[in-house]
Each structure stands twice: as structure tokens, then as C-alpha cells.
N, C-alpha and C. Protein backbone atom coordinates (compact mmCIF):
# COMPACT_ATOMS: atom_id res chain seq x y z
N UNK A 1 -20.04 -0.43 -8.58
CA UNK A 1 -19.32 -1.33 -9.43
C UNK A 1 -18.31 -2.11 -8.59
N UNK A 2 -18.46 -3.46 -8.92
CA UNK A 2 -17.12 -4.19 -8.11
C UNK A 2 -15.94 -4.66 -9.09
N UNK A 3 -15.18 -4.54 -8.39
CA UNK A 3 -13.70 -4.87 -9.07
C UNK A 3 -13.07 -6.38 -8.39
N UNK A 4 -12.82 -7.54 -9.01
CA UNK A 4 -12.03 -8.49 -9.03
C UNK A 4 -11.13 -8.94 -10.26
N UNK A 5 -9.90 -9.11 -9.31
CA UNK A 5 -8.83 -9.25 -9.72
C UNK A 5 -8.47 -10.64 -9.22
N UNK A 6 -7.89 -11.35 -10.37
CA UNK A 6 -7.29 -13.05 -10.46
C UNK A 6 -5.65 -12.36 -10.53
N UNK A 7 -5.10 -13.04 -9.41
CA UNK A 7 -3.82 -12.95 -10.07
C UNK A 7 -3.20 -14.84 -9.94
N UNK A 8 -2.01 -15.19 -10.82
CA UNK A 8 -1.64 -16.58 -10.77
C UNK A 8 -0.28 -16.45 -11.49
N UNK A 9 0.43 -17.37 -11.43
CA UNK A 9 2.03 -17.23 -11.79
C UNK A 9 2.02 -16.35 -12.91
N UNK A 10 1.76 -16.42 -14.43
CA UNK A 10 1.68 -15.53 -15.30
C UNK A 10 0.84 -14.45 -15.97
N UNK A 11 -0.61 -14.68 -15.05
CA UNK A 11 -1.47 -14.39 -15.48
C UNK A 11 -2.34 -14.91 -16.87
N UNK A 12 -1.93 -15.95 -17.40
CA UNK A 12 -2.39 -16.60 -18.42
C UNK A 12 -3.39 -17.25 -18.58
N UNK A 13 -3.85 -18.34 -17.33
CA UNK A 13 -4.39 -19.23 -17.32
C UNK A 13 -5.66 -18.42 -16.21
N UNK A 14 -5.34 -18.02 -15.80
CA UNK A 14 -6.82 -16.88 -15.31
C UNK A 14 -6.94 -16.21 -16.26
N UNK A 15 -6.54 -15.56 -16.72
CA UNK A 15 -7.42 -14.70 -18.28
C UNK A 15 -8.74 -15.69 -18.98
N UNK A 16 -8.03 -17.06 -19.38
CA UNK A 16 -9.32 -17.77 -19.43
C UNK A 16 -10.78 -17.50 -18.49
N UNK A 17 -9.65 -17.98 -17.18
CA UNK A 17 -11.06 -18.15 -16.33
C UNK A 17 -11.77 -16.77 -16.21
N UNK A 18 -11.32 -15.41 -16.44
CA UNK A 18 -11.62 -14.40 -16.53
C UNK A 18 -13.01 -14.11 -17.84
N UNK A 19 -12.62 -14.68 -18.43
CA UNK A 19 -13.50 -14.65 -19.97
C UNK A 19 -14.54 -15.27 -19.53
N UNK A 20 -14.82 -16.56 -18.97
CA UNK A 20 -15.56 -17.32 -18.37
C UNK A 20 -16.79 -16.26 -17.17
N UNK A 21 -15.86 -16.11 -16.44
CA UNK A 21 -16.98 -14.84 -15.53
C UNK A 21 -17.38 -13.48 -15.91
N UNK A 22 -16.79 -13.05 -16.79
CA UNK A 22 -17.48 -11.98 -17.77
C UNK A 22 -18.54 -12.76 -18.38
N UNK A 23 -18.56 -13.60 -18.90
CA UNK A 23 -19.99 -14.51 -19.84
C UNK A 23 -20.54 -14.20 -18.87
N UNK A 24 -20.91 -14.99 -17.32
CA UNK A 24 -21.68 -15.26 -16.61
C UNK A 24 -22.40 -14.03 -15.74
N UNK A 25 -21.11 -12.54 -15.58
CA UNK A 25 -21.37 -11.65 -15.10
C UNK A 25 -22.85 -11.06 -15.81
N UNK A 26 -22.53 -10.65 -17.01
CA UNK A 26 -23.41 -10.32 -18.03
C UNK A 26 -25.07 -10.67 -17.88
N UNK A 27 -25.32 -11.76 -17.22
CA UNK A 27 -26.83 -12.24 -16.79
C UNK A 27 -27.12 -11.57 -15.29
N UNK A 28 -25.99 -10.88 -14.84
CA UNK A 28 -26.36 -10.15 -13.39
C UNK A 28 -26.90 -8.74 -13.31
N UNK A 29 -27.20 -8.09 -12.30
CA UNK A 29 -27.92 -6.90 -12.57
C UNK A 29 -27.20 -6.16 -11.83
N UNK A 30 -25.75 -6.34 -12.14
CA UNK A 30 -24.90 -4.85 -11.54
C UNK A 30 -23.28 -5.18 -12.20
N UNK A 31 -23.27 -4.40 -12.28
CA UNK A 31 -21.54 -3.82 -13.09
C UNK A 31 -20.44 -4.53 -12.51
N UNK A 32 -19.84 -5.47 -12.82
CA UNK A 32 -18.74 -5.82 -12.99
C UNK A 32 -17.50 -6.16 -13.22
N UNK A 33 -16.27 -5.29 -13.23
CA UNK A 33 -14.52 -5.65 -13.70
C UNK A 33 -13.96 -6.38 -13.29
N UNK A 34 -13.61 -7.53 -14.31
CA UNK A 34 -12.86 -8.27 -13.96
C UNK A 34 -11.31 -9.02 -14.68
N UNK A 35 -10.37 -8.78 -13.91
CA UNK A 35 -9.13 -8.20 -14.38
C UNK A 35 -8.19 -10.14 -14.40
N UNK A 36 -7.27 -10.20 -14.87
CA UNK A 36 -6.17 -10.71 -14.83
C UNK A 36 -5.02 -10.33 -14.80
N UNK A 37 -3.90 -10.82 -13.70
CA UNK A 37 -2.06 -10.43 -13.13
C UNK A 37 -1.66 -11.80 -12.99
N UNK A 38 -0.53 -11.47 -13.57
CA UNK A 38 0.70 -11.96 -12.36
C UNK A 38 1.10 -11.53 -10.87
N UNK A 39 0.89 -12.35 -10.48
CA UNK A 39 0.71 -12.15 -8.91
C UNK A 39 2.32 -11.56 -8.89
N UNK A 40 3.40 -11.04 -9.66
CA UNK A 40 4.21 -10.17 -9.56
C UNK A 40 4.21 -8.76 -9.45
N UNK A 41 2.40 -8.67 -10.31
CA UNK A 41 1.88 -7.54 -10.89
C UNK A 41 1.03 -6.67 -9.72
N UNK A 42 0.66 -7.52 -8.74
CA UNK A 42 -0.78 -7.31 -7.03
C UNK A 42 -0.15 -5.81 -7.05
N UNK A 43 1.12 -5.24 -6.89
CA UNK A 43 0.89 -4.17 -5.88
C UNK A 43 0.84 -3.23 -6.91
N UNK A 44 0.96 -3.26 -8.03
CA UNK A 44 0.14 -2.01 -9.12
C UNK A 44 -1.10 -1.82 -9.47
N UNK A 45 -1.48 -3.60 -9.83
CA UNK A 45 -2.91 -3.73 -10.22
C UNK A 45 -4.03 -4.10 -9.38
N UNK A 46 -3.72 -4.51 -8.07
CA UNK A 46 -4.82 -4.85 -7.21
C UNK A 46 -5.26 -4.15 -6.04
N UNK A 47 -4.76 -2.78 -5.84
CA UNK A 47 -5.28 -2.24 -4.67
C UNK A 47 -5.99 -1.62 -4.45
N UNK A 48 -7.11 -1.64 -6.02
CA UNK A 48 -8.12 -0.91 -5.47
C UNK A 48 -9.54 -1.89 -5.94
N UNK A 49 -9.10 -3.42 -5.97
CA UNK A 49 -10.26 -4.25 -5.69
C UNK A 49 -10.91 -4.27 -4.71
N UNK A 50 -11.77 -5.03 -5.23
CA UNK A 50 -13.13 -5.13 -3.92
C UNK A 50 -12.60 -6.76 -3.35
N UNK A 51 -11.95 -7.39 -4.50
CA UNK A 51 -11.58 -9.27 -4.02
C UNK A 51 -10.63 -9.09 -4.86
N UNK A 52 -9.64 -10.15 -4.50
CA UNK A 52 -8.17 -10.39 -4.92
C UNK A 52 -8.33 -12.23 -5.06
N UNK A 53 -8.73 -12.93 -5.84
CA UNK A 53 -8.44 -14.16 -5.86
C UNK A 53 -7.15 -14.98 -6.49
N UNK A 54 -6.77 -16.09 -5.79
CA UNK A 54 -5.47 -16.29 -6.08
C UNK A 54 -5.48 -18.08 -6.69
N UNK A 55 -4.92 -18.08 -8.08
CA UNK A 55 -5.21 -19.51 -8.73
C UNK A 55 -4.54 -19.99 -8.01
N UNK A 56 -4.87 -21.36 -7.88
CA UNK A 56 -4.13 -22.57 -6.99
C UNK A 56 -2.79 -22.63 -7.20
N UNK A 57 -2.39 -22.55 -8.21
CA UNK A 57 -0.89 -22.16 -8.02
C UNK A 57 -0.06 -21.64 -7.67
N UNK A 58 -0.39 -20.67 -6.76
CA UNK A 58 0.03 -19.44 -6.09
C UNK A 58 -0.59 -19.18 -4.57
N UNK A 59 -1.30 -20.44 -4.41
CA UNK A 59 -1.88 -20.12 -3.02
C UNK A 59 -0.80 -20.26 -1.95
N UNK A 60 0.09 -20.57 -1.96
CA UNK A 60 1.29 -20.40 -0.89
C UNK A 60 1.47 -18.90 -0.58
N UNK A 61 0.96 -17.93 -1.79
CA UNK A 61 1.08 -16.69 -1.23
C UNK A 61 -0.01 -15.94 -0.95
N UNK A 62 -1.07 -16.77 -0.64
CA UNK A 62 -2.12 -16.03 -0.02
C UNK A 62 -2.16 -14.88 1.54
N UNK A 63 -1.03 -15.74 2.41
CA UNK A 63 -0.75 -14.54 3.19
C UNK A 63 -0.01 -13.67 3.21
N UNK A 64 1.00 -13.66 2.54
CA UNK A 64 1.54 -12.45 1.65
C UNK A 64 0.68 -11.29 1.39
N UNK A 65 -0.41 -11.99 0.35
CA UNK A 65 -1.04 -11.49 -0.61
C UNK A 65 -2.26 -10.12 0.84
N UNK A 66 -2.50 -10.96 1.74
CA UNK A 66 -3.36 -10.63 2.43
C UNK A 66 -2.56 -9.52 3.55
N UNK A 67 -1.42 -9.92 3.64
CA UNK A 67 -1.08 -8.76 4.67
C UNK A 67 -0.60 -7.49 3.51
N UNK A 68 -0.26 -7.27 2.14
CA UNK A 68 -0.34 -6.47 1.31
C UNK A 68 -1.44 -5.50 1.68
N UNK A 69 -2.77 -6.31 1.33
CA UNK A 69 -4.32 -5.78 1.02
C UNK A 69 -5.24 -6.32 2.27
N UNK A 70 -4.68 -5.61 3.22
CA UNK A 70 -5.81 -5.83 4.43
C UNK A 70 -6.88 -5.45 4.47
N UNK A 71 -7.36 -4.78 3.66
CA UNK A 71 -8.78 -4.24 3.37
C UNK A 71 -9.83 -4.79 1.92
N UNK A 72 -8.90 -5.91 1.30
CA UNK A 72 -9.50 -6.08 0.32
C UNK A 72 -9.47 -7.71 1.12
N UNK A 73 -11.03 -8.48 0.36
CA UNK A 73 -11.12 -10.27 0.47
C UNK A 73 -10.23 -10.31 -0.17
N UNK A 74 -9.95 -11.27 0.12
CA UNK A 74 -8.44 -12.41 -0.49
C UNK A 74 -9.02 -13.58 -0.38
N UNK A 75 -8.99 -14.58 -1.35
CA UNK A 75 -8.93 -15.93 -1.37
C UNK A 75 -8.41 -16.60 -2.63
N UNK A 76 -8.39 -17.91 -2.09
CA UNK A 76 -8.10 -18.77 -3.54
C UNK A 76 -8.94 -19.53 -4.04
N UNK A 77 -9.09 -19.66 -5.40
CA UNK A 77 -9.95 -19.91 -6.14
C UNK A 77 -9.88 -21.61 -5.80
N UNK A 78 -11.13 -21.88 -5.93
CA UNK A 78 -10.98 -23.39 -5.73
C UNK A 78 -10.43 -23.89 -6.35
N UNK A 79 -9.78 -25.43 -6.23
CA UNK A 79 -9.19 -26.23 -7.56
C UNK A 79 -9.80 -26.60 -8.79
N UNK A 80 -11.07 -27.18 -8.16
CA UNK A 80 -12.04 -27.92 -9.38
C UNK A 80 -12.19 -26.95 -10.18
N UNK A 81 -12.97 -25.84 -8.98
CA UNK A 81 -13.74 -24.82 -10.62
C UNK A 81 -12.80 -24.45 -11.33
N UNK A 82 -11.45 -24.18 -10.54
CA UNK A 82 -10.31 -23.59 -11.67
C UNK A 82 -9.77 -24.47 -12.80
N UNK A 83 -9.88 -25.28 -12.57
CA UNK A 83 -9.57 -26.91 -13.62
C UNK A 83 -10.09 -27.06 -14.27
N UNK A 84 -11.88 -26.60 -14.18
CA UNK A 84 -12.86 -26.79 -14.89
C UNK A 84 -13.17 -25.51 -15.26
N UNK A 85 -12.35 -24.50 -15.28
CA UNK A 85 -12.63 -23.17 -15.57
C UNK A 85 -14.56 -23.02 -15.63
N UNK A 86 -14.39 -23.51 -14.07
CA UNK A 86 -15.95 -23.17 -13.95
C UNK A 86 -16.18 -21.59 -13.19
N UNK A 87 -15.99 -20.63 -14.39
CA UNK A 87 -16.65 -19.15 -14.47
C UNK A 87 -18.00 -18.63 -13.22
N UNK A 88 -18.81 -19.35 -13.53
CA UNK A 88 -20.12 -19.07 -12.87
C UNK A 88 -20.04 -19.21 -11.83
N UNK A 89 -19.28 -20.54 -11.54
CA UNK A 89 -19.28 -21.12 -9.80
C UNK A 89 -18.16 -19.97 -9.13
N UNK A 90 -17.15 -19.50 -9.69
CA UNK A 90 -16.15 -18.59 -9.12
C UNK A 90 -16.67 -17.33 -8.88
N UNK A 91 -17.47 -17.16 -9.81
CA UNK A 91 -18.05 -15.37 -9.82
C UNK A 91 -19.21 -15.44 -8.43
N UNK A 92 -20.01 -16.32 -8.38
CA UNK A 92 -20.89 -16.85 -7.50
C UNK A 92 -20.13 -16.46 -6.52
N UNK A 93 -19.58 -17.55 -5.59
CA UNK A 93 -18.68 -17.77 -4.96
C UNK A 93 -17.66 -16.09 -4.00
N UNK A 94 -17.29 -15.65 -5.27
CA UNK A 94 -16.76 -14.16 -5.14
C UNK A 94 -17.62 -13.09 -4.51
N UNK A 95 -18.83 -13.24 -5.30
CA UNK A 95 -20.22 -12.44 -5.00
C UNK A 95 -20.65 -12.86 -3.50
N UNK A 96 -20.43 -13.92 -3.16
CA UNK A 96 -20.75 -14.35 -1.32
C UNK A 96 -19.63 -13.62 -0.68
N UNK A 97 -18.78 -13.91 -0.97
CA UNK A 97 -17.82 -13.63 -0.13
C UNK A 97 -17.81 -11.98 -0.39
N UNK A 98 -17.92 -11.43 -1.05
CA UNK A 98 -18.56 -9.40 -1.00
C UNK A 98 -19.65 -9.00 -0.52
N UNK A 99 -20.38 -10.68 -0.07
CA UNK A 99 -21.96 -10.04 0.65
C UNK A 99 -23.08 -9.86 -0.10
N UNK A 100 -22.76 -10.07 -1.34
CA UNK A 100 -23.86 -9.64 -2.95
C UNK A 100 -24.69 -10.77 -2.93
């Protein structure tokens, strides 16, 4: 089972995009959690992901975020798909970057 975690200033506006990649997860053929934080929230809720993605709004703390969780991917979610709460293209995307 893989675990990704969105975190972004309140966690609000990834919860959407969260709902979005659960739809899309659902057509895949392996188990998927996928969480929403406030990137206030990373060092309770994210250390035992497999990916840590970070909404564009918060990408200033991507190396923060990364020297936290040196063992977990870290990245930030693109702009578009996040704008376009494009789900599929992020989960995709996530799934490369875990090697899946």
C-alpha cells in the first residue's frame, strides 16, 4: 500500500485535489491513501509516507520539507494540474516518481 500526503497552507484546497485522486486511484490495481495537512501539520502526519507533495503555495518550503523527510519523495505539485485540480495527472505523476 502507498501512502501520499498533500500538505498546503491550510490544508483545504488539497483536500479537493485529494478527492480528485481517490476517483482516479480507484481504476488502479493497488491500494492507495491519500491524505490532506497543513504543512504545519508534516511532522505528525507525514512521516510515514511513501511521497510528500507540496501545493504551490508552499513550495518555498520544499527544502525544509525535504531535509525533515530524507527518506520520503518530496515534490511540488505542479501549478496547472493544481489549478485545474487535475487528480489523474497528479496521482500519475506521483506514481512515476515511486517507480509504479
Amino acid at each position: 500500500m502507498k501512502k501520499i500526503v498533500l500538505l498546503c497552507a491550510a490544508g483545504m484546497s488539497t483536500s479537493m485535489l485529494v478527492n480528485k485522486m481517490k476517483e482516479h486511484s480507484g481504476n488502479l490495481q493497488q491500494e492507495i491513501e491519500i491524505y490532506a495537512y497543513p504543512i504545519s501539520e508534516a511532522a505528525e502526519n507525514a512521516n510515514n509516507a511513501d511521497a510528500i507533495l507540496l501545493g504551490p503555495q508552499v513550495r518555498f518550503q520544499e527544502k525544509k520539507i525535504k531535509e525533515m523527510f530524507p527518506d520520503i519523495s518530496v515534490t511540488t505539485i505542479d501549478m496547472r494540474d493544481y489549478g485545474t485540480m487535475n487528480g489523474k495527472k497528479v496521482l500519475e505523476t506521483t506514481l512515476e516518481l515511486l517507480g509504479e
